[in-house]
Protein backbone atom coordinates (compact mmCIF):
# COMPACT_ATOMS: atom_id res chain seq x y z
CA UNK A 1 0.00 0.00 0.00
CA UNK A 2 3.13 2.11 0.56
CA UNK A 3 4.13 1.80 -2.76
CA UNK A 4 0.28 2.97 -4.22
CA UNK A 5 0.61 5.72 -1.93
CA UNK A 6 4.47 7.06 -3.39
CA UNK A 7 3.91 6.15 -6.52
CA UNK A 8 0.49 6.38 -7.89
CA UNK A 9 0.09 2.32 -8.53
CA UNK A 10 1.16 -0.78 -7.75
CA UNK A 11 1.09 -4.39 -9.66
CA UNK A 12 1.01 -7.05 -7.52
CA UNK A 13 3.18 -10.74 -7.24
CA UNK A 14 1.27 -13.44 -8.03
CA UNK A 15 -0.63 -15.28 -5.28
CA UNK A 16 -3.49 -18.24 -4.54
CA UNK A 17 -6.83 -16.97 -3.85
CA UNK A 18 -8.49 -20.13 -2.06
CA UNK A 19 -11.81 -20.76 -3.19
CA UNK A 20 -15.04 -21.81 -1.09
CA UNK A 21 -15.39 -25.19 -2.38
CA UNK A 22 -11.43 -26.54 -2.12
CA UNK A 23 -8.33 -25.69 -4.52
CA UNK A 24 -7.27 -22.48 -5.46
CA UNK A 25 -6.71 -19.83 -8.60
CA UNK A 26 -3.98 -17.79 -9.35
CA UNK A 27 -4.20 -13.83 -9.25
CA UNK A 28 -2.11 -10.83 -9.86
CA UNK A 29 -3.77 -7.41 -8.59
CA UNK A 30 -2.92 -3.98 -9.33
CA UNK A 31 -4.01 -0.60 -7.79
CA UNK A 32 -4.14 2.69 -9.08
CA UNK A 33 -4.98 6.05 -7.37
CA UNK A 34 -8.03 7.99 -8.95
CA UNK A 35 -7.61 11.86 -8.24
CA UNK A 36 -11.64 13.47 -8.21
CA UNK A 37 -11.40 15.84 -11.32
CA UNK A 38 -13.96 18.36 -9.23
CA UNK A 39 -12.16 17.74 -5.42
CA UNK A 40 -8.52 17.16 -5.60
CA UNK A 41 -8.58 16.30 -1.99
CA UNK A 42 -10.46 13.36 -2.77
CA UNK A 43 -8.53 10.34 -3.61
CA UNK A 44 -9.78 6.73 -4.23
CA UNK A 45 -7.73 3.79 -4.55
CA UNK A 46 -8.80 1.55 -7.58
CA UNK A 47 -8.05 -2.39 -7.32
CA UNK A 48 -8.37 -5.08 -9.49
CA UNK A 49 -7.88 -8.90 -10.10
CA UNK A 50 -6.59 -10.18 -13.04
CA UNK A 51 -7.68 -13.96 -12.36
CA UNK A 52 -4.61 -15.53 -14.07
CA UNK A 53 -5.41 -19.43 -14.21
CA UNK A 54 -8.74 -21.76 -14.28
CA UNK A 55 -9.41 -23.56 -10.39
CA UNK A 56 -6.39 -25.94 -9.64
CA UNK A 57 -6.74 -28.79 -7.27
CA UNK A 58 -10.69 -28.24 -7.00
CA UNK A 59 -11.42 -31.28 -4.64
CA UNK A 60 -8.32 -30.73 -2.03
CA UNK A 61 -9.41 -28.71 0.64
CA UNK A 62 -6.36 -26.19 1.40
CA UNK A 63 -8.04 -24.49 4.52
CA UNK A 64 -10.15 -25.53 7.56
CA UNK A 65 -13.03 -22.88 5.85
CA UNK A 66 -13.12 -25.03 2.92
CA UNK A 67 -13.88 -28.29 4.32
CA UNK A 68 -17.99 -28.74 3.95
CA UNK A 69 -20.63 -29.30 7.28
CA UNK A 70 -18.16 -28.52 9.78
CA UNK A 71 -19.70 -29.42 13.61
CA UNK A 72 -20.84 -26.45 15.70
CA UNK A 73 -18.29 -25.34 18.09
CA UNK A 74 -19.67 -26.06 21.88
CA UNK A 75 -20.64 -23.93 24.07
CA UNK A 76 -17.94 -22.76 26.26
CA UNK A 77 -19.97 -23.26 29.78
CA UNK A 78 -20.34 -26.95 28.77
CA UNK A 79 -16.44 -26.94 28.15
CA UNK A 80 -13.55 -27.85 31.06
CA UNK A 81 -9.93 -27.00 30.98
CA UNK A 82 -7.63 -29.37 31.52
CA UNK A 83 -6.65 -28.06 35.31
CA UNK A 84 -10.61 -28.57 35.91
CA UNK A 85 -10.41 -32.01 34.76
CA UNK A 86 -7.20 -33.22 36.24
CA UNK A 87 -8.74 -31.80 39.72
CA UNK A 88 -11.80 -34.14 38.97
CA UNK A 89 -9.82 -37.26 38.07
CA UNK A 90 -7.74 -36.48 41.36
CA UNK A 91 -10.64 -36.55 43.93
């Protein structure tokens, strides 16, 4: 963002964008600073993905948010640490 900032726009490396379903695509981004014609105060920052390959490795899960029905965390008042159980076990 420093770079956007000094110079006006910045491209990018290439990274993995995970997708919802498992696997990943490649992307390369690049932002540019838009200057308001009427306000010259006002500055907006321009991004956009260039999506630079089709979905690789579509059925391999690469993160925990990818993996489908995932069980409900429990409550934490139904949880015990490990001190409260070790005290249980030990009386």
């Amino acid at each position: 963002m420093k770079q956007v900032m000094n110079k006006g726009q910045c491209v990018t490396k290439y990274y993995r964008w995970i997708q919802k379903n498992g696997g990943y695509i490649w992307i390369q981004s690049s932002a540019t600073i838009a200057i308001n014609a009427k306000n010259s105060s006002e500055k907006n920052i321009i991004w956009v993905n260039y999506v630079l390959s089709n979905l690789e490795y579509k059925d391999t899960p690469i993160d925990i948010a990818q993996l489908p029905n995932l069980p409900e965390k429990a409550s934490e008042s139904s949880e015990t640490s490990d001190s409260e159980s070790e005290s249980k076990e030990n009386s």
